[in-house]
Protein backbone atom coordinates (compact mmCIF):
# COMPACT_ATOMS: atom_id res chain seq x y z
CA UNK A 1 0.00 0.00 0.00
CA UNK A 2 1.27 3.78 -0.73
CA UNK A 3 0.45 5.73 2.72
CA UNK A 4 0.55 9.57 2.47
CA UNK A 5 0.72 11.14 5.63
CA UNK A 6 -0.95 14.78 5.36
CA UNK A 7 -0.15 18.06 6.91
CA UNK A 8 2.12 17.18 9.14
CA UNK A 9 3.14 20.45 9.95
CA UNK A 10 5.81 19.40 12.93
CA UNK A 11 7.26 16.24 11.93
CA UNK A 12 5.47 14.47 15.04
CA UNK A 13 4.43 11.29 13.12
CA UNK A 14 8.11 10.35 12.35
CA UNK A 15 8.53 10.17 16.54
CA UNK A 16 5.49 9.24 17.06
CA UNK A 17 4.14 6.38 14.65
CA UNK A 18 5.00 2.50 14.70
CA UNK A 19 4.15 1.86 10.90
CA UNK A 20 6.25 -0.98 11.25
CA UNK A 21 6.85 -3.94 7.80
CA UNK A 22 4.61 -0.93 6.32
CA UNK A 23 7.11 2.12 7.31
CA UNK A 24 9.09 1.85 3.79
CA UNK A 25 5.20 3.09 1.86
CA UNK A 26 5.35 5.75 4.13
CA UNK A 27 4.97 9.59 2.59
CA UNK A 28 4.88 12.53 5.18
CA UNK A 29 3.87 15.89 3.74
CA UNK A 30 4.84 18.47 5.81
CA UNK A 31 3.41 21.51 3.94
CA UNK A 32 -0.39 22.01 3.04
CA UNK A 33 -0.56 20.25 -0.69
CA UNK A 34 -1.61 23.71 -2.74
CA UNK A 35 -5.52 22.89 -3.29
CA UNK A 36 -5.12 22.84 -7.25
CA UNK A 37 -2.63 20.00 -7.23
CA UNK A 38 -4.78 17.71 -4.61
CA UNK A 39 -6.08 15.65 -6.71
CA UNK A 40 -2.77 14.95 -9.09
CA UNK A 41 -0.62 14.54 -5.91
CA UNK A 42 -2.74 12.33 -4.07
CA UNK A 43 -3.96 10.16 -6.72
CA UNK A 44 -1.41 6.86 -6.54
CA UNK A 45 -2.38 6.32 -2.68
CA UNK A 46 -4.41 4.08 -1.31
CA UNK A 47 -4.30 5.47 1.99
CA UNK A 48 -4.42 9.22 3.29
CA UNK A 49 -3.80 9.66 7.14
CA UNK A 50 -5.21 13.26 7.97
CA UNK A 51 -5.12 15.46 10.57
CA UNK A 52 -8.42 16.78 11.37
CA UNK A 53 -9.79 19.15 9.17
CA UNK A 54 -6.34 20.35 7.80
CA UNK A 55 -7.26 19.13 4.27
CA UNK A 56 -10.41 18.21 3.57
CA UNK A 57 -12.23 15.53 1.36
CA UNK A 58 -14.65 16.43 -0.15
CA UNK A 59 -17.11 14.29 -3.05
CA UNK A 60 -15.03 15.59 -5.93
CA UNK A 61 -11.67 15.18 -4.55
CA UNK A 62 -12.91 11.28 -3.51
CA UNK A 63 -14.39 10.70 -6.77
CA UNK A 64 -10.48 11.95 -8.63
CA UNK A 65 -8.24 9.32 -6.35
CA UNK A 66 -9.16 6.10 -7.95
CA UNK A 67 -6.93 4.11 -5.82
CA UNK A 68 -8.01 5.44 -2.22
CA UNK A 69 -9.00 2.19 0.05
CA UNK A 70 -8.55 3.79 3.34
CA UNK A 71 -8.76 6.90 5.34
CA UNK A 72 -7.69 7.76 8.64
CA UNK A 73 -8.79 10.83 10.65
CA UNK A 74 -7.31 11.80 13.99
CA UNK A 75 -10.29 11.74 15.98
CA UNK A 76 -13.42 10.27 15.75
CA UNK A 77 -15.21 12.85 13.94
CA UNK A 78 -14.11 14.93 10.86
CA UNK A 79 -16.94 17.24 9.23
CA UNK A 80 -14.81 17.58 6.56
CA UNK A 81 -14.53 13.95 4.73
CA UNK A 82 -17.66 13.17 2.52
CA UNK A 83 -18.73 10.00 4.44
CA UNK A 84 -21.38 9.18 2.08
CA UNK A 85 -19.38 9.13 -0.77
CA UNK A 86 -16.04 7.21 0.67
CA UNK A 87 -18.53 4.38 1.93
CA UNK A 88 -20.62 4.47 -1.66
CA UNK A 89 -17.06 3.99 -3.08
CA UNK A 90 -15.76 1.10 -0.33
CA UNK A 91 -13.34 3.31 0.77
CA UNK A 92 -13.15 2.30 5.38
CA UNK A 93 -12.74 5.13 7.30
CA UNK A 94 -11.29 5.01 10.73
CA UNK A 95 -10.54 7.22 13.67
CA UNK A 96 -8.03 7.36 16.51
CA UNK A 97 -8.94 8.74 20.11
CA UNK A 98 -8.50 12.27 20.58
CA UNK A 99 -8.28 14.58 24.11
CA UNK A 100 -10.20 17.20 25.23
CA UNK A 101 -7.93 18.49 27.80
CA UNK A 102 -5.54 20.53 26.20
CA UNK A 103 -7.87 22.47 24.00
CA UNK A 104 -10.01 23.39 27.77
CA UNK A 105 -6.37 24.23 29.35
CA UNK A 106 -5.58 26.34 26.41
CA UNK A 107 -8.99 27.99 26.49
CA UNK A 108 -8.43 28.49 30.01
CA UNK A 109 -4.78 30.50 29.33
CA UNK A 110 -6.12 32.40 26.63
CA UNK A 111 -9.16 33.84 29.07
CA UNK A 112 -6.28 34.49 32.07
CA UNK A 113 -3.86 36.30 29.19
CA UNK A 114 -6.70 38.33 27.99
CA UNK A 115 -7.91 39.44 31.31
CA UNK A 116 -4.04 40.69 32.25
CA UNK A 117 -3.06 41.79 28.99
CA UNK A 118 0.20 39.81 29.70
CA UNK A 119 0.51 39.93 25.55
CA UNK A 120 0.12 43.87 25.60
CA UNK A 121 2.67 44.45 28.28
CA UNK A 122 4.70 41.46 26.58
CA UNK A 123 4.77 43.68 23.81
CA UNK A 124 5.40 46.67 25.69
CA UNK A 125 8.41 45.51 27.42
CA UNK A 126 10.04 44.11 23.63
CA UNK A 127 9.58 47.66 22.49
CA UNK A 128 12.46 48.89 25.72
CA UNK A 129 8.84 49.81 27.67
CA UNK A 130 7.16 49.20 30.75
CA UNK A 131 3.74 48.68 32.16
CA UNK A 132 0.41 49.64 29.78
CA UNK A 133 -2.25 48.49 31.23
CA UNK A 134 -2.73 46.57 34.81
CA UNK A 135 -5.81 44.09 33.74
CA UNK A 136 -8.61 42.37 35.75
CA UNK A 137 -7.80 39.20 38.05
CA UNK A 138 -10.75 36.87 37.65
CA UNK A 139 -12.10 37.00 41.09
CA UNK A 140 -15.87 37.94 41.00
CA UNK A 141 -15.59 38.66 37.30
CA UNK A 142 -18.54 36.66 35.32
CA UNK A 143 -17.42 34.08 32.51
CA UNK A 144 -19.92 33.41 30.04
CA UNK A 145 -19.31 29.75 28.32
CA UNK A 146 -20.93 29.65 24.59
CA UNK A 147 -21.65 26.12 25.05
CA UNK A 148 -21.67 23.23 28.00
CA UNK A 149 -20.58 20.39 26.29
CA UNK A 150 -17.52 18.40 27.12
CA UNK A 151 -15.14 21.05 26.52
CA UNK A 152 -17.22 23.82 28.08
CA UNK A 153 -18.15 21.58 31.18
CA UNK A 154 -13.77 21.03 31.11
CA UNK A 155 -13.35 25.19 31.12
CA UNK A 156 -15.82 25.32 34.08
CA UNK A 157 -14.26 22.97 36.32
CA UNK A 158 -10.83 24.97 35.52
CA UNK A 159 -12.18 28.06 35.76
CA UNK A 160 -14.35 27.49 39.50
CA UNK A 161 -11.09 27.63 41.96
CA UNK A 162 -10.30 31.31 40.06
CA UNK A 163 -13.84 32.77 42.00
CA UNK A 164 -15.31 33.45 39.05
CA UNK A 165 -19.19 33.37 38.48
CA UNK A 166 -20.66 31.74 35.48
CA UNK A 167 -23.25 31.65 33.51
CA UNK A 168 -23.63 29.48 30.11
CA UNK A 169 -25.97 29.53 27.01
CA UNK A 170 -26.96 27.39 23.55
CA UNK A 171 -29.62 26.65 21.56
CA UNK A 172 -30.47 23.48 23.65
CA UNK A 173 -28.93 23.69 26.87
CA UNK A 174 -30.90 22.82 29.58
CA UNK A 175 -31.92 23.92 33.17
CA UNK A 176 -31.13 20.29 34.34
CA UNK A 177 -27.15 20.08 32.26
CA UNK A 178 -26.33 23.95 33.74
CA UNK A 179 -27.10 22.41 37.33
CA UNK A 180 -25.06 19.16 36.54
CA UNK A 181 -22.21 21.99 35.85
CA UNK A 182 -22.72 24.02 38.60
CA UNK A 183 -23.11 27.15 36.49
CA UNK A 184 -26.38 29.56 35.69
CA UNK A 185 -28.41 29.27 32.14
CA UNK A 186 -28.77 32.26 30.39
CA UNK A 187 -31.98 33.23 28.84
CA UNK A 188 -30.68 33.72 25.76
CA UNK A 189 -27.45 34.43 23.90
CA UNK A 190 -27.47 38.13 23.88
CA UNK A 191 -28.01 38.11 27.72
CA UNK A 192 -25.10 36.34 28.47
CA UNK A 193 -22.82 38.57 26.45
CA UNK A 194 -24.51 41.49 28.17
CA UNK A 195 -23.26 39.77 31.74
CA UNK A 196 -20.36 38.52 30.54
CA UNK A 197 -16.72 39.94 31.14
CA UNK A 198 -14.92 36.92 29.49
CA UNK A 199 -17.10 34.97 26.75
CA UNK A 200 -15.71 32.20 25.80
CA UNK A 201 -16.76 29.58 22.71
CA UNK A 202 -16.99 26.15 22.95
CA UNK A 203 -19.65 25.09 19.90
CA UNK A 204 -19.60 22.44 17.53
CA UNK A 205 -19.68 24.51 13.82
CA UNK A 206 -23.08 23.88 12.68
CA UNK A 207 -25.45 25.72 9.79
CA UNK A 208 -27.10 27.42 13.36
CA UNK A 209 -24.06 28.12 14.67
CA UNK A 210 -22.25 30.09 11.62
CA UNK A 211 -21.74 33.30 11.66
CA UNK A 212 -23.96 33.47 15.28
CA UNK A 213 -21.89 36.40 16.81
CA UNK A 214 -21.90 39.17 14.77
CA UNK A 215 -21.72 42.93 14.64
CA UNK A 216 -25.83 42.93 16.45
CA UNK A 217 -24.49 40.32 19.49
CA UNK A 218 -20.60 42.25 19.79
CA UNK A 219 -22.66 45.59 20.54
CA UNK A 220 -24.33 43.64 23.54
CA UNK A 221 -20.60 43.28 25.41
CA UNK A 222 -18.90 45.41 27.92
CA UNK A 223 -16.61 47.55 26.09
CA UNK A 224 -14.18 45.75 28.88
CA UNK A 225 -14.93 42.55 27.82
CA UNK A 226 -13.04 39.76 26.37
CA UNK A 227 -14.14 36.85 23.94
CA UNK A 228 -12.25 33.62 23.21
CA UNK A 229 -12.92 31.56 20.59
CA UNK A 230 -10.81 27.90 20.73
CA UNK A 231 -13.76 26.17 18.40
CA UNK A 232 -14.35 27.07 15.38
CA UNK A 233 -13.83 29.88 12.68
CA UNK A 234 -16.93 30.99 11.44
CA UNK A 235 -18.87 31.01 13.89
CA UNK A 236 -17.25 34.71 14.75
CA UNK A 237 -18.30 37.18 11.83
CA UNK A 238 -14.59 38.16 11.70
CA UNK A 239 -14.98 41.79 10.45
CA UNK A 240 -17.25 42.48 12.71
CA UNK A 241 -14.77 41.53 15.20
CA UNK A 242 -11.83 43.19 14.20
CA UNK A 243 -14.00 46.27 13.62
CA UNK A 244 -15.12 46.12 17.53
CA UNK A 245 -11.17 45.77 18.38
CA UNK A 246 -10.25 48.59 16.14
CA UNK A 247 -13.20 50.93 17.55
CA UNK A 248 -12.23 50.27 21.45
CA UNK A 249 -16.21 48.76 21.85
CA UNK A 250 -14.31 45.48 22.89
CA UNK A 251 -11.28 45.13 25.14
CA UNK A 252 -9.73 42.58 23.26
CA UNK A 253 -10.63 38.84 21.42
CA UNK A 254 -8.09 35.54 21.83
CA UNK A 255 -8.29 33.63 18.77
CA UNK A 256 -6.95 29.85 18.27
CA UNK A 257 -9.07 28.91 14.82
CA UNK A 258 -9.26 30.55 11.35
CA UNK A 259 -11.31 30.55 8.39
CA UNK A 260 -8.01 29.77 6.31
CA UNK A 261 -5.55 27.78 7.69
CA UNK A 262 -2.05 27.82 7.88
CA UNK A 263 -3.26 31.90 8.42
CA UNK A 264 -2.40 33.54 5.11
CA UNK A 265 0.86 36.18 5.30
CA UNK A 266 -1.86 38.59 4.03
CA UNK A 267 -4.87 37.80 6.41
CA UNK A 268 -6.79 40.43 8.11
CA UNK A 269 -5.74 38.22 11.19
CA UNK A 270 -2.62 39.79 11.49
CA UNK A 271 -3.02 43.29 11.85
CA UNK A 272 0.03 44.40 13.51
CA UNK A 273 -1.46 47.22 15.40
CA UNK A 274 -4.04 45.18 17.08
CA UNK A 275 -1.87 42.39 17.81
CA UNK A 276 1.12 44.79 19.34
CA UNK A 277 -1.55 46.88 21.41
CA UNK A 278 -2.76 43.15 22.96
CA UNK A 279 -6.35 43.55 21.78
CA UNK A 280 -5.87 40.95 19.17
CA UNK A 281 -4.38 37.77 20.85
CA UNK A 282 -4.00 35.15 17.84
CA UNK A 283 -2.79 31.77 18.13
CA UNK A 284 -2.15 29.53 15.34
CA UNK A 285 -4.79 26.28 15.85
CA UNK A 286 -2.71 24.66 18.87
CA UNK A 287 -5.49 24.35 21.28
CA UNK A 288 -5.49 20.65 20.92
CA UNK A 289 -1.96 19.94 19.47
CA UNK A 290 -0.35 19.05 22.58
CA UNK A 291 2.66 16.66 22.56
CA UNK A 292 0.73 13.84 24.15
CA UNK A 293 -2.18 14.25 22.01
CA UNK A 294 0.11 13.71 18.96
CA UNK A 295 1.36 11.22 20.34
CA UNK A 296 -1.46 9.46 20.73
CA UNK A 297 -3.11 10.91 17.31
CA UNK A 298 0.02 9.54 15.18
CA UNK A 299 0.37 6.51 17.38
CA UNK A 300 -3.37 5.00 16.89
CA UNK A 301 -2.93 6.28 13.41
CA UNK A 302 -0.42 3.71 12.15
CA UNK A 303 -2.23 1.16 14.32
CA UNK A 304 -5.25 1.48 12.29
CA UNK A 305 -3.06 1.41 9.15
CA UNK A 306 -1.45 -1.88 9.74
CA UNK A 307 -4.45 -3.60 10.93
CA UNK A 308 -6.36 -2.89 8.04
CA UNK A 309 -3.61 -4.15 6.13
CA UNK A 310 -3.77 -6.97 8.29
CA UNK A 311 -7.55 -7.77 7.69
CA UNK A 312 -8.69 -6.13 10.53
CA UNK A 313 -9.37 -2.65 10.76
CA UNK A 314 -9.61 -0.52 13.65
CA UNK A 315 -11.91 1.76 14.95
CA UNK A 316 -14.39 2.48 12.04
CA UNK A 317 -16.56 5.07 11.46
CA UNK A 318 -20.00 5.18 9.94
């Protein structure tokens, strides 16, 4: 079998996966493959490890790699492969496990660093200054959690010894799940960012959840707020955004996820003046790219390969 390893931006899958007799079939693709020559590049494998949602597969890209057999997603969930047509075409998909915990414990920096502006006065002190600007400590401040799944529920529990009072909101989130969390439902999303001095996302990307903060629910936050957004892209209208930051109507915004990814040099994600004045705190898509879960990504990933070479594969999805 030809194995093509994708966007393997760090080189962790050559320390961290056992592809064993099959380690000599092995390519590793470092870079993003430019989307134009997808098809053309990809064509002679028959299997395509990804990594999340780094490159997606979509029906027409399926439909041009006649030899595909197998894919294997990091996780056990990727929006971004056409399920229905990889199992109309025989093509197994598997997963590997995936961990919560460092995308919660980055969510959980992020809404510390925003509240200090430790990245302004970073800045501050690179330029030969001093002090700008003192921040708020968390104590008695209200954090408002954009969703109480697993990963909100995780920011919660970190968040509770800091003294903080919370309150959480979504479309379906009940009396009974905000009790089982020990936080307070809001009535509806635009209260919560009204209480909130931290708001913080943690929403699966969903045709009701794109585009659901916008310019109308920004206007509803404390012009000392923050908002941190560790999910997904678009569910931030990011002009809006950026137009808050650049008008002083928000404090500032941490960012881990982008609508393009790796960022473009030309993105309106990096405007210097925002990111040097600590209003705009971007990170590049590392909330859940900790060492261990790499490890454990690239690890179950070559499991799954050789065992479907074997006869016997692993983990399936669908």
């Amino acid at each position: 079998m030809k194995i093509a390893v994708l966007d393997d931006y760090l080189g962790y899958s050559d320390r961290y996966a056992d592809w064993g007799d099959l380690a000599g079939d092995v390519t590793v693709f470092h870079a993003p493959i430019p989307a134009a020559e997808l098809a053309a590049t990809l064509a002679p494998y028959d299997v395509l490890c990804v990594m999340r949602e780094r490159t997606p597969l979509p029906a027409d890209l399926i439909a041009a790699l006649p030899n595909l057999r197998l894919i294997v997603t990091t996780g056990m969930r990727n929006l971004s492969i056409d399920m229905e047509v990889a199992r109309a075409r025989g093509i197994t998909v598997c997963g590997t496990a995936s961990r919560a915990a460092a995308t919660a414990q980055l969510a959980m920096t992020l809404i510390l660093v925003a509240s200090r502006n430790l990245v302004g006065n970073l800045n501050s002190l690179a330029r030969g200054g001093w002090q700008v600007d003192a921040g708020r400590d968390l104590e008695g401040l209200t954090l408002g959690l954009i969703g109480l799944g697993r990963l909100g529920a995780d920011v919660a529990a970190l968040a509770r010894p800091f003294g903080v009072k919370m309150v959480a909101w979504s479309q379906n989130l009940t009396d009974a799940r905000a009790a089982e969390v020990g936080v307070a439902r809001a009535e509806s999303l635009e209260a919560l960012l009204a209480m909130a001095d931290v708001a913080s996302i943690h929403l699966v990307l969903s045709e009701r959840t794109t585009g659901l903060i916008g310019a109308a629910e920004l206007a509803q936050m404390k012009p000392d707020a923050s908002l941190v957004n560790t999910s997904r892209a678009p569910i931030i209208d990011r002009d809006a955004l950026l137009a808050a930051l650049r008008e002083g109507r928000l404090a500032n915004a941490a960012i881990d996820v982008f609508d393009e990814e790796p960022l473009p040099a030309d993105s309106a994600w990096r405007d210097a003046d925002l990111i040097a004045a600590g209003k705009l705190i971007a990170t590049p898509h590392v909330g859940y790219g900790a060492l261990a879960t790499y490890e454990r990504m690239y690890r179950e990933t070559a499991e799954c390969v050789r065992a479907f070479a074997a006869g016997a594969p692993l983990r399936v999805i669908g």
